[in-house]
C-alpha atoms as a PDB file:
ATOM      1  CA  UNK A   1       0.000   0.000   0.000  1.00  0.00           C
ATOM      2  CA  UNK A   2       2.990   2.230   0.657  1.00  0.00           C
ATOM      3  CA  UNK A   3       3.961   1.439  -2.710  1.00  0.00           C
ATOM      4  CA  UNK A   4       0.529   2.388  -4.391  1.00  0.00           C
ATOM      5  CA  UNK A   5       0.430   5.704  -2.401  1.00  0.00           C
ATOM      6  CA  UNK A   6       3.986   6.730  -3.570  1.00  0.00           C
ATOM      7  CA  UNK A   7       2.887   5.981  -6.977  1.00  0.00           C
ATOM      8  CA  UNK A   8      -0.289   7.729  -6.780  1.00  0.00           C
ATOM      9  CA  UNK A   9       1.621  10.703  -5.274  1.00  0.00           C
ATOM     10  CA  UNK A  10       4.144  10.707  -7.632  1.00  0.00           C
ATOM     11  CA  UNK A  11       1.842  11.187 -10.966  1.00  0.00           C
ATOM     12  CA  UNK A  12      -0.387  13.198  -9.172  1.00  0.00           C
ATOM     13  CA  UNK A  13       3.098  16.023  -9.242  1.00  0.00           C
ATOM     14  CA  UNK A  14       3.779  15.104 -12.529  1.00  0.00           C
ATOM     15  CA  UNK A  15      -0.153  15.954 -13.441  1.00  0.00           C
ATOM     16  CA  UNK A  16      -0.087  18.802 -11.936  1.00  0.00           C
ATOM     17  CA  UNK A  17       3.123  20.011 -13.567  1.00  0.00           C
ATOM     18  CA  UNK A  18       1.675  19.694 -16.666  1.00  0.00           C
ATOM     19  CA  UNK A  19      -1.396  22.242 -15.405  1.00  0.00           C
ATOM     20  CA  UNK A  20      -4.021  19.950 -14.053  1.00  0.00           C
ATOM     21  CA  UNK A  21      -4.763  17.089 -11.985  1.00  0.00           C
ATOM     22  CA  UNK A  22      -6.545  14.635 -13.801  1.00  0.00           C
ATOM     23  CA  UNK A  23      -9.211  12.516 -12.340  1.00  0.00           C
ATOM     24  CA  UNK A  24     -10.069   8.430 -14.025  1.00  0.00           C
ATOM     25  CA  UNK A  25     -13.279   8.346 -15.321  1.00  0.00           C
ATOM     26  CA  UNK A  26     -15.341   4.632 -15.334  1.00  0.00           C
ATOM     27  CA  UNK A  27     -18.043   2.703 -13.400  1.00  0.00           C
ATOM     28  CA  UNK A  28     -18.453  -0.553 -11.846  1.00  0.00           C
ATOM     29  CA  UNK A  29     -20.037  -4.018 -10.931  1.00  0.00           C
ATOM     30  CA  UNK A  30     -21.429  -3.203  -7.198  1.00  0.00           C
ATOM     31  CA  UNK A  31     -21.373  -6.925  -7.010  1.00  0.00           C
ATOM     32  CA  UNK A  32     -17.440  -6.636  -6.241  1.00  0.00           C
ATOM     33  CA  UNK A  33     -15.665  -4.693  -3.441  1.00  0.00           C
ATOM     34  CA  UNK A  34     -12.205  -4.551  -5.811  1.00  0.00           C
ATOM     35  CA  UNK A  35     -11.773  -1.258  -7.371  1.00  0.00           C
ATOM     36  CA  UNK A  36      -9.280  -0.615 -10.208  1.00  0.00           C
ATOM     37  CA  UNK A  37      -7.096   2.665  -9.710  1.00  0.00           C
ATOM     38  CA  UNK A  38      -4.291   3.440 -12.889  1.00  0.00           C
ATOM     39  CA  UNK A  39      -2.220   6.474 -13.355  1.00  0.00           C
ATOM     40  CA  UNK A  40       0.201   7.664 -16.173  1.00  0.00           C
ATOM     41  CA  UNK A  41       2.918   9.791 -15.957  1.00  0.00           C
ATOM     42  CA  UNK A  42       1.986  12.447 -18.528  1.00  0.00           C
ATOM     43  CA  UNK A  43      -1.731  13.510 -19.855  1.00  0.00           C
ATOM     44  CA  UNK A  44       0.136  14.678 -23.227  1.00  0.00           C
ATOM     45  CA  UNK A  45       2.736  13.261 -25.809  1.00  0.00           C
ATOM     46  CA  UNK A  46       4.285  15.393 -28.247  1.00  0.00           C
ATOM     47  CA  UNK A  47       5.030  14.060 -32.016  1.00  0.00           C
ATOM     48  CA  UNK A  48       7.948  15.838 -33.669  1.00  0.00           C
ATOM     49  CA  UNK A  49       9.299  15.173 -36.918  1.00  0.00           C
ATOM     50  CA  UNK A  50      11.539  12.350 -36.151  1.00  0.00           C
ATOM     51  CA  UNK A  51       9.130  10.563 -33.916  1.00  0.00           C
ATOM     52  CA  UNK A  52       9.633   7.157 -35.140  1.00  0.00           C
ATOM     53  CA  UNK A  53       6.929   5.750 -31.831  1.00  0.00           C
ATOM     54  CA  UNK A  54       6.375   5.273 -28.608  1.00  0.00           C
ATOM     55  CA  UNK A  55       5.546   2.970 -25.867  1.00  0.00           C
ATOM     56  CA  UNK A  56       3.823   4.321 -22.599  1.00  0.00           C
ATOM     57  CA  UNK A  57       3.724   2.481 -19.487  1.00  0.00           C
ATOM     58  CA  UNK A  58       0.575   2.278 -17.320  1.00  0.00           C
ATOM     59  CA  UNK A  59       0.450   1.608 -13.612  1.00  0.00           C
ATOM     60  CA  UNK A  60      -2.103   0.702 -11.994  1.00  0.00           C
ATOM     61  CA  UNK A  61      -3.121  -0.850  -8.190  1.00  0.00           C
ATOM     62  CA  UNK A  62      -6.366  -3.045  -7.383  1.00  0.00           C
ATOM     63  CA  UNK A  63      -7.691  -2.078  -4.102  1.00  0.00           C
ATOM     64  CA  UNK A  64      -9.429  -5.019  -1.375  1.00  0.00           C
ATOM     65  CA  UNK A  65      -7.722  -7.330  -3.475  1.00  0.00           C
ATOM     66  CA  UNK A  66      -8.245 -10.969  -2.211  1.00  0.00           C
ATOM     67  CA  UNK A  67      -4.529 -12.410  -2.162  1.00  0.00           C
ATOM     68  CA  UNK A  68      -5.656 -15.984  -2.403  1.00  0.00           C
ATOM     69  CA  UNK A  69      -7.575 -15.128  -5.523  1.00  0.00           C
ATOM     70  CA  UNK A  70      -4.294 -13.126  -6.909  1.00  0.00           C
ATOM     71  CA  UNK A  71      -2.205 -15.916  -6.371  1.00  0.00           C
ATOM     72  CA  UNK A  72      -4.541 -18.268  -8.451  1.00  0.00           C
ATOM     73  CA  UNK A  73      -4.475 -16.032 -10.903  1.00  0.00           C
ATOM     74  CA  UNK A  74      -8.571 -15.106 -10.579  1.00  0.00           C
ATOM     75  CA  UNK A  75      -7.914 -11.600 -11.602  1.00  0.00           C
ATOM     76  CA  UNK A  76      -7.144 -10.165 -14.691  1.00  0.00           C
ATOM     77  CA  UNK A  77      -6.701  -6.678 -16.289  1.00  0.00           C
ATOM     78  CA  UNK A  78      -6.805  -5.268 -19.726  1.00  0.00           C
ATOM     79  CA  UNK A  79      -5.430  -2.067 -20.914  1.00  0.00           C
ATOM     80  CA  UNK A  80      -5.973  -0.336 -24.123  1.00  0.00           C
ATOM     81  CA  UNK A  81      -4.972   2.731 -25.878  1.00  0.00           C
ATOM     82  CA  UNK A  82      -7.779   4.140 -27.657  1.00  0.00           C
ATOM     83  CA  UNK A  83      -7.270   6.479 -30.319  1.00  0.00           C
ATOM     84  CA  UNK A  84     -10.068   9.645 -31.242  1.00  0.00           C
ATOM     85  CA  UNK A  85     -13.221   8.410 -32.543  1.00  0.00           C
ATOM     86  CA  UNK A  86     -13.445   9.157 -36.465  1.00  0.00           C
ATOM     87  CA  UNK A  87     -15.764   7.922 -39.258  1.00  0.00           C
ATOM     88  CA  UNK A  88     -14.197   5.863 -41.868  1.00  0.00           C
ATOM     89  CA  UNK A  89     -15.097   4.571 -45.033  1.00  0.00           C
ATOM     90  CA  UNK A  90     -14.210   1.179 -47.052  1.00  0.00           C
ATOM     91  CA  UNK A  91     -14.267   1.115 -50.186  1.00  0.00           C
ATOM     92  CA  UNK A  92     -13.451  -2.026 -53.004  1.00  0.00           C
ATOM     93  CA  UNK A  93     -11.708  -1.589 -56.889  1.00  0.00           C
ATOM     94  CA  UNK A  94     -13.239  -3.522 -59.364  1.00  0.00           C
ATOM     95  CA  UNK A  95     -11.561  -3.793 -62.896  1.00  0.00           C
ATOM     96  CA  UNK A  96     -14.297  -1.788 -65.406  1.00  0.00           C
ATOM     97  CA  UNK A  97     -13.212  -1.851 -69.162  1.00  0.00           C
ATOM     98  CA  UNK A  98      -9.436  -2.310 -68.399  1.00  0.00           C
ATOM     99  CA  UNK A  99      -9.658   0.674 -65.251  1.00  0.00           C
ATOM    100  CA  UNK A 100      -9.334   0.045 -61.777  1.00  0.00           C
ATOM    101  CA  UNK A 101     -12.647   2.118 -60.168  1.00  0.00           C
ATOM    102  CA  UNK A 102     -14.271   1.945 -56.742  1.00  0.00           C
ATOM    103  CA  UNK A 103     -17.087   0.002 -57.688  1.00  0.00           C
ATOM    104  CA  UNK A 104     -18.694  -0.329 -53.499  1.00  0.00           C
ATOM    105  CA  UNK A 105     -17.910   1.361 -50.805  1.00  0.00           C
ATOM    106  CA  UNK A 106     -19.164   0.995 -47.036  1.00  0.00           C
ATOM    107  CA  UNK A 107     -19.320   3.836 -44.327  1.00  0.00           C
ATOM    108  CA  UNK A 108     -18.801   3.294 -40.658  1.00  0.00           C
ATOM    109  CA  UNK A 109     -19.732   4.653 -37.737  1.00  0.00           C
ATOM    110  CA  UNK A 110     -17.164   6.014 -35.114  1.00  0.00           C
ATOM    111  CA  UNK A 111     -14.428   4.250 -34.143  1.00  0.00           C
ATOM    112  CA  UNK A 112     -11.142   4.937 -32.376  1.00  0.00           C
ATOM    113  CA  UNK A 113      -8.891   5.706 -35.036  1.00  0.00           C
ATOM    114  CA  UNK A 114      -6.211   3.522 -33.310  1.00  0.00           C
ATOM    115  CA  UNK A 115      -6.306   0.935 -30.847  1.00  0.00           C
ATOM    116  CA  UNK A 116      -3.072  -0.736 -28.858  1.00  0.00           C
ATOM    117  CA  UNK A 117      -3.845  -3.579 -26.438  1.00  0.00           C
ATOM    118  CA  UNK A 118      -2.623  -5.300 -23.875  1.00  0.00           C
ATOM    119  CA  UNK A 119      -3.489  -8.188 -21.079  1.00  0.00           C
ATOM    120  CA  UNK A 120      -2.489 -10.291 -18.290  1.00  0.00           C
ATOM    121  CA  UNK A 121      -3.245 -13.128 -21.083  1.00  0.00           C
ATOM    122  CA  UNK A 122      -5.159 -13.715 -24.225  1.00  0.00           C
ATOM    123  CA  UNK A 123      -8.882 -12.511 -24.407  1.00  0.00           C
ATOM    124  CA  UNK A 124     -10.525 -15.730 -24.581  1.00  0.00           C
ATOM    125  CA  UNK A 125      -9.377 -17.061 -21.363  1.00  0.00           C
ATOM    126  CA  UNK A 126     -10.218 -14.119 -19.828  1.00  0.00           C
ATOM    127  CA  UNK A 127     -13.837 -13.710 -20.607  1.00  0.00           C
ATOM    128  CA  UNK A 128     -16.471 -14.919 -22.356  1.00  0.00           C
ATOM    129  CA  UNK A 129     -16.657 -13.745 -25.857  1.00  0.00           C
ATOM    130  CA  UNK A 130     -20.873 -11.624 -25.210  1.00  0.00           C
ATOM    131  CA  UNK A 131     -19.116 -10.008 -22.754  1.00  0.00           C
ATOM    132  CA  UNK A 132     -15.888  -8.891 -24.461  1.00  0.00           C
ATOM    133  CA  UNK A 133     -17.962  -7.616 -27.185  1.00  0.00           C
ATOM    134  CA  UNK A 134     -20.384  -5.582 -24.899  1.00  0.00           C
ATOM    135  CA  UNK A 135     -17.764  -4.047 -24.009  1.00  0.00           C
ATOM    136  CA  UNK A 136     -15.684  -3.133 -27.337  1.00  0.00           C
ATOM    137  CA  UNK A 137     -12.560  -4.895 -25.659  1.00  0.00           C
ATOM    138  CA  UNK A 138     -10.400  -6.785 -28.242  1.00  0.00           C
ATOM    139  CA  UNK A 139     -10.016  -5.533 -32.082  1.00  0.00           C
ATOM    140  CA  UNK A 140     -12.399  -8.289 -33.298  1.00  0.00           C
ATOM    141  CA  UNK A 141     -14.776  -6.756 -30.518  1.00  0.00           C
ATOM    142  CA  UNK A 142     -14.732  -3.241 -31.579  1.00  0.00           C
ATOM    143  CA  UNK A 143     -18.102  -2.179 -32.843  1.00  0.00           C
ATOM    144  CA  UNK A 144     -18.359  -1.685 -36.618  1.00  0.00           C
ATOM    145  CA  UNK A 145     -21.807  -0.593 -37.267  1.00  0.00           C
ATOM    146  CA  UNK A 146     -22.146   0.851 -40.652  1.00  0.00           C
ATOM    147  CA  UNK A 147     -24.259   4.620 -41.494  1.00  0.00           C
ATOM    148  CA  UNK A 148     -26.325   6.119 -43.897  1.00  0.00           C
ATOM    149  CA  UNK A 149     -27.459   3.685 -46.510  1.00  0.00           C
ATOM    150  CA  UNK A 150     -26.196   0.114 -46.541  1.00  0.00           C
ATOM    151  CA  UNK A 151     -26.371  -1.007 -50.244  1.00  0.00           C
ATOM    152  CA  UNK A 152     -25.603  -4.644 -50.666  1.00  0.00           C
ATOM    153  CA  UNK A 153     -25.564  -5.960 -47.244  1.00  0.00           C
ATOM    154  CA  UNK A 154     -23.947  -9.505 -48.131  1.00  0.00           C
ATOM    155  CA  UNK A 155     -20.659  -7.102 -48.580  1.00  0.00           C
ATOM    156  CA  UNK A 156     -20.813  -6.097 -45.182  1.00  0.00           C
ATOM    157  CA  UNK A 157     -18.959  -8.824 -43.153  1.00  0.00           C
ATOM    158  CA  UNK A 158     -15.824  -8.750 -46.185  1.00  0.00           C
ATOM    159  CA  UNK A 159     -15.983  -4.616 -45.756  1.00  0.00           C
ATOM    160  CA  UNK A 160     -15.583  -5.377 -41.602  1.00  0.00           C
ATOM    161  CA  UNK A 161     -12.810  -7.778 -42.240  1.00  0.00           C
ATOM    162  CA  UNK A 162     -10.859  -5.104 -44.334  1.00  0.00           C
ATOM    163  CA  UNK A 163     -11.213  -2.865 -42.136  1.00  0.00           C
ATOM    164  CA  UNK A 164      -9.235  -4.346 -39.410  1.00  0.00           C
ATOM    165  CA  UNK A 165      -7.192  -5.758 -41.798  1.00  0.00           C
ATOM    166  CA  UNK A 166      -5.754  -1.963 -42.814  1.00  0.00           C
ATOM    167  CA  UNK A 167      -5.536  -1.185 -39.607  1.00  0.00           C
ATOM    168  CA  UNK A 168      -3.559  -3.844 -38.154  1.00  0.00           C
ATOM    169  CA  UNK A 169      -1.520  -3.726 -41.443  1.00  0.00           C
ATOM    170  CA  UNK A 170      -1.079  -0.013 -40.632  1.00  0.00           C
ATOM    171  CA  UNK A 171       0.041  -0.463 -37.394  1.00  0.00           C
ATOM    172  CA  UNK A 172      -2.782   1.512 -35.905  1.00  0.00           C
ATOM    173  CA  UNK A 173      -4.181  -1.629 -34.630  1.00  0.00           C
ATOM    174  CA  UNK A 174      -2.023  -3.736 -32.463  1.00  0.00           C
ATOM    175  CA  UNK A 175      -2.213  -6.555 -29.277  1.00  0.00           C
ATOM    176  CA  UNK A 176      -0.303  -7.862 -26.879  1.00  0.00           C
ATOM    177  CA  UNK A 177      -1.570 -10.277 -24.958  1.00  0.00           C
ATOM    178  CA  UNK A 178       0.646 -11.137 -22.082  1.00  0.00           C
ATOM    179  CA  UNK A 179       1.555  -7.584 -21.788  1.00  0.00           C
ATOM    180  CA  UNK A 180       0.069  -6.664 -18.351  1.00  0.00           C
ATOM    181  CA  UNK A 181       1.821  -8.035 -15.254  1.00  0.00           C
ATOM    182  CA  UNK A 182       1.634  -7.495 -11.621  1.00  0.00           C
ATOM    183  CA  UNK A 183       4.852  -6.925 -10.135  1.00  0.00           C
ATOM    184  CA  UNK A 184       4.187  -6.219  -6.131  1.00  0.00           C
ATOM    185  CA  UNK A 185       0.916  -8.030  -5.157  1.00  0.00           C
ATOM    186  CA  UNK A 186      -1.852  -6.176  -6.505  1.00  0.00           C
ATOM    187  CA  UNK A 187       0.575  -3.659  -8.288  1.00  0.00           C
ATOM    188  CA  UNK A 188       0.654  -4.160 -11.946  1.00  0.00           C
ATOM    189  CA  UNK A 189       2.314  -2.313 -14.854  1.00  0.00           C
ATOM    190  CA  UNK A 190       0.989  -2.468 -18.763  1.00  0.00           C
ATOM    191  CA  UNK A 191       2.822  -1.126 -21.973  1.00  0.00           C
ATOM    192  CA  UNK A 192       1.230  -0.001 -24.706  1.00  0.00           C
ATOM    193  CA  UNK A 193       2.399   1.441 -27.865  1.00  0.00           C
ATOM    194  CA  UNK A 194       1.921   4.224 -29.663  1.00  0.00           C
ATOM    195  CA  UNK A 195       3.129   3.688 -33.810  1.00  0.00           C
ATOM    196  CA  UNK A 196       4.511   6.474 -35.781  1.00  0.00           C
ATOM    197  CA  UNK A 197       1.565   7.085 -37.862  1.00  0.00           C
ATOM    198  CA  UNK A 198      -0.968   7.564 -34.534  1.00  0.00           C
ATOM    199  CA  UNK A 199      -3.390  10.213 -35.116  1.00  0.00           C
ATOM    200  CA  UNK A 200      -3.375  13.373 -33.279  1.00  0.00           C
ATOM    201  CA  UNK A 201      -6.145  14.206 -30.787  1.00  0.00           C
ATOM    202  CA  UNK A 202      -7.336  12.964 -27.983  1.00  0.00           C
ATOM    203  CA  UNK A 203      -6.632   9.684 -26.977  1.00  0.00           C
ATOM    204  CA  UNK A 204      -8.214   7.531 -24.109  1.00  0.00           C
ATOM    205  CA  UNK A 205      -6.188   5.259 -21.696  1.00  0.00           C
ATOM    206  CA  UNK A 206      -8.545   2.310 -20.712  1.00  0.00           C
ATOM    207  CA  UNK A 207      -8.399  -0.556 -18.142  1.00  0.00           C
ATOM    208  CA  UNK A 208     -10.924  -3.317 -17.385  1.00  0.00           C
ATOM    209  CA  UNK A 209     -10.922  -5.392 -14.271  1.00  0.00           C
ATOM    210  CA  UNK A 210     -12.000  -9.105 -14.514  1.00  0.00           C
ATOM    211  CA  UNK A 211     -12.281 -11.661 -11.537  1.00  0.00           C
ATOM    212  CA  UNK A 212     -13.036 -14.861 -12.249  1.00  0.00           C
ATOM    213  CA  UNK A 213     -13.947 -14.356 -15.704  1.00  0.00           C
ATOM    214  CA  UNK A 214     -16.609 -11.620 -14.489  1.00  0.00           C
ATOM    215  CA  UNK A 215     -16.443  -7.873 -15.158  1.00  0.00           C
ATOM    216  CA  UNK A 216     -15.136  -5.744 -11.890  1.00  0.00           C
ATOM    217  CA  UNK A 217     -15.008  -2.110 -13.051  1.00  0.00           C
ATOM    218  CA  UNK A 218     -13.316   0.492 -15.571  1.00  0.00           C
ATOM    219  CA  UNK A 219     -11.414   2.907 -15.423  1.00  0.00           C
ATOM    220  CA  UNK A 220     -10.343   5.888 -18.141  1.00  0.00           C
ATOM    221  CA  UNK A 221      -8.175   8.249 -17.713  1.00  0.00           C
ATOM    222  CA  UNK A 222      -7.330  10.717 -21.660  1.00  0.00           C
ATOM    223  CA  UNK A 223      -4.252  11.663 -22.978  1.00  0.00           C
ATOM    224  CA  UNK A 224      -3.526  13.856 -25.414  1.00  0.00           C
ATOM    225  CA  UNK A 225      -1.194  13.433 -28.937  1.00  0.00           C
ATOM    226  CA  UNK A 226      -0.110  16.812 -30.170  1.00  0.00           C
ATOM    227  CA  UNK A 227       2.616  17.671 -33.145  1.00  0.00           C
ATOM    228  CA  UNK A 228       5.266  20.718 -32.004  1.00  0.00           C
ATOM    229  CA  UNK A 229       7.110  22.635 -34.086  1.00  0.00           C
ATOM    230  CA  UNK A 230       6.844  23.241 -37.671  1.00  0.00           C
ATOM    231  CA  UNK A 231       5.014  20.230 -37.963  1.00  0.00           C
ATOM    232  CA  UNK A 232       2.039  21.633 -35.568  1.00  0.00           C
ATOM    233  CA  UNK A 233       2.093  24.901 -37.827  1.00  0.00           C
ATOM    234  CA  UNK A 234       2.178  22.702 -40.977  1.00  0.00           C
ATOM    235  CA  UNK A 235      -0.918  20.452 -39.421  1.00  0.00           C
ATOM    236  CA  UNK A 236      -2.976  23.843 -38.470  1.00  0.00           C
ATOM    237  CA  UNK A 237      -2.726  25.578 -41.753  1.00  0.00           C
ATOM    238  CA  UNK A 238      -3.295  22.535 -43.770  1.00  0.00           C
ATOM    239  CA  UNK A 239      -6.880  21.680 -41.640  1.00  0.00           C
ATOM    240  CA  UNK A 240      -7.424  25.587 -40.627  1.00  0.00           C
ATOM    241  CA  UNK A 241      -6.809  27.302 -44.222  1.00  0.00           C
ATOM    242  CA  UNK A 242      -7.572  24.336 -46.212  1.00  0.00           C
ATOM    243  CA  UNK A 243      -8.001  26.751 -49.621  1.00  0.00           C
ATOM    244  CA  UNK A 244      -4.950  29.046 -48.917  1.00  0.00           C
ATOM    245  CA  UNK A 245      -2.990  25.765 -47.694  1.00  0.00           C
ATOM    246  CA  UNK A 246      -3.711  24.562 -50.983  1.00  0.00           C
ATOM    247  CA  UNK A 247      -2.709  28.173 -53.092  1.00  0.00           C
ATOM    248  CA  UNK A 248       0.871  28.173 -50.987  1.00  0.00           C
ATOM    249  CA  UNK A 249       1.386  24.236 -51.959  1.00  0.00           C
ATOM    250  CA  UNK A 250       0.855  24.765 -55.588  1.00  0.00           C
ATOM    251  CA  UNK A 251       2.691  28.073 -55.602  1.00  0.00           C
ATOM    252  CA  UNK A 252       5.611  25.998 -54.543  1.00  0.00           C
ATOM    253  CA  UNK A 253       5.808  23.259 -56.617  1.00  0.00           C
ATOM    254  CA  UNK A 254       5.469  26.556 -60.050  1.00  0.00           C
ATOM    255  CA  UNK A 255       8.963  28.051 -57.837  1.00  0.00           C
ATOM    256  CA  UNK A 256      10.075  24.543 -57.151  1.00  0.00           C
ATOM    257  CA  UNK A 257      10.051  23.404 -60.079  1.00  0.00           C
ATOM    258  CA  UNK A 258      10.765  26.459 -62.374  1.00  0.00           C
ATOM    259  CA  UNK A 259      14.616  26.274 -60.009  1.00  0.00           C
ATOM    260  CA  UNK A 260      14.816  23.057 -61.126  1.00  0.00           C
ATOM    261  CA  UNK A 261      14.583  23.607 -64.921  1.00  0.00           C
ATOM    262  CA  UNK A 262      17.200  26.694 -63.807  1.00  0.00           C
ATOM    263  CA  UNK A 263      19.554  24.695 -62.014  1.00  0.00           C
ATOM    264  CA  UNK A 264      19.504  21.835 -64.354  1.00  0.00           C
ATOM    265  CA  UNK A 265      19.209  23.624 -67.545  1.00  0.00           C
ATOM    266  CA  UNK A 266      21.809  22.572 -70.559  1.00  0.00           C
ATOM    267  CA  UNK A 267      22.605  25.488 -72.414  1.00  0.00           C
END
């Protein structure tokens, strides 16, 4: 306990270095007494132009944990990184007379843009499978419900597949499954990763207590992905000044490549 109070101490300094003190958001099974407390040591990660990514650790306590049950194994945790939610679209190329077109395309509703995972062990030992999906824990658990007008539903479970598939492909969607471990009683520590490509915005750590293959509580706390430097001013004016952004970009490539034809010129 010591141990957890230090810890809780400790990122409630660094919080409040970085301006605030931020609070974990979640609810709970009144069934259980345990409750799940995490904490991470910044609320705000900053992308430059060499960020290649990140991992960020998560630490987290249970509180009137049963030790016979922890020694058994009975509880388990699972910790995601959950990127802003954002409407995507699928779409399929057909050939048509010789041309690749998009012949069908399906739209989604929300869904967090990226999505790093990890566990004391694999998903299906932890729960059952109704339950994981209630929830939107896992990546073959996230929601995919499409909007607007459907089309040719028999295309929908191949456009759902896809769409995981890019985004594990991508990177933006990633597991690991052992990667939650307790390391002083009911202490544990989680790593998640954050890839090169991760979207700016906000971003929502998650946990999810289990005991005994039945759901404890949850816990949130958000963090925040921001670009710096010329990068952040590149970002802004692009989504800001979309129509000047898009004046200055072809104004560059006339001077860019009108030096070219100067430099390179063979008289």
């Amino acid at each position: 306990m010591r141990l957890l109070l230090a810890l809780i101490g400790l990122l409630a300094l660094q919080s409040a270095a970085a301006g605030q003190i931020i609070e974990p958001a979640g609810s709970r099974n009144d069934k259980f007494r345990e409750r799940l407390d995490i904490g991470i040591s910044t609320n705000e990660i900053a992308i430059s132009s060499d960020f290649a990514g990140a991992g960020i650790t998560v630490f987290g306590a249970i509180d009137d944990v049963d030790e016979l049950l922890l020694q058994i194994g009975a509880y388990d945790v699972v910790v995601a990184l959950e990127g802003p939610m954002r409407t995507t679209t699928v779409r399929r190329k057909e050939r048509v007379a010789g041309i690749w077109v998009n012949r069908h395309s399906i739209s989604f509703e929300p869904i967090p843009a990226s999505y790093s995972m990890s566990s004391t062990r694999p998903l299906e030992n932890i729960a059952s499978p109704m339950d994981l999906s209630s929830r939107d824990i896992g990546i073959n658990n996230i929601r995919l419900a499409p909007s607007g007008g459907l089309g040719d539903g028999s295309l929908l479970g191949d456009f759902r597949d896809a769409l995981r598939r890019i985004k594990r492909s991508s990177g933006l969607y990633q597991r690991v499954p052992d990667g939650v471990e307790f390391i002083s009683k009911s202490l544990f520590r989680a790593s998640v990763f954050l890839p090169a490509n991760i979207p700016v915005g906000l971003h929502k750590v998650r946990a999810v207590l289990y005991k005994n293959g039945e759901y404890v509580m949850e816990t949130s706390l958000p963090l925040r992905v921001v670009k710096t430097g010329l990068e952040q001013f590149t970002y802004n004016f692009a989504h800001q000044y979309s129509f000047a952004y898009g004046i200055v970009s072809v104004l560059l490539a006339l001077v860019t490549g009108w030096l070219a034809s100067v430099v390179f010129r063979k008289d």
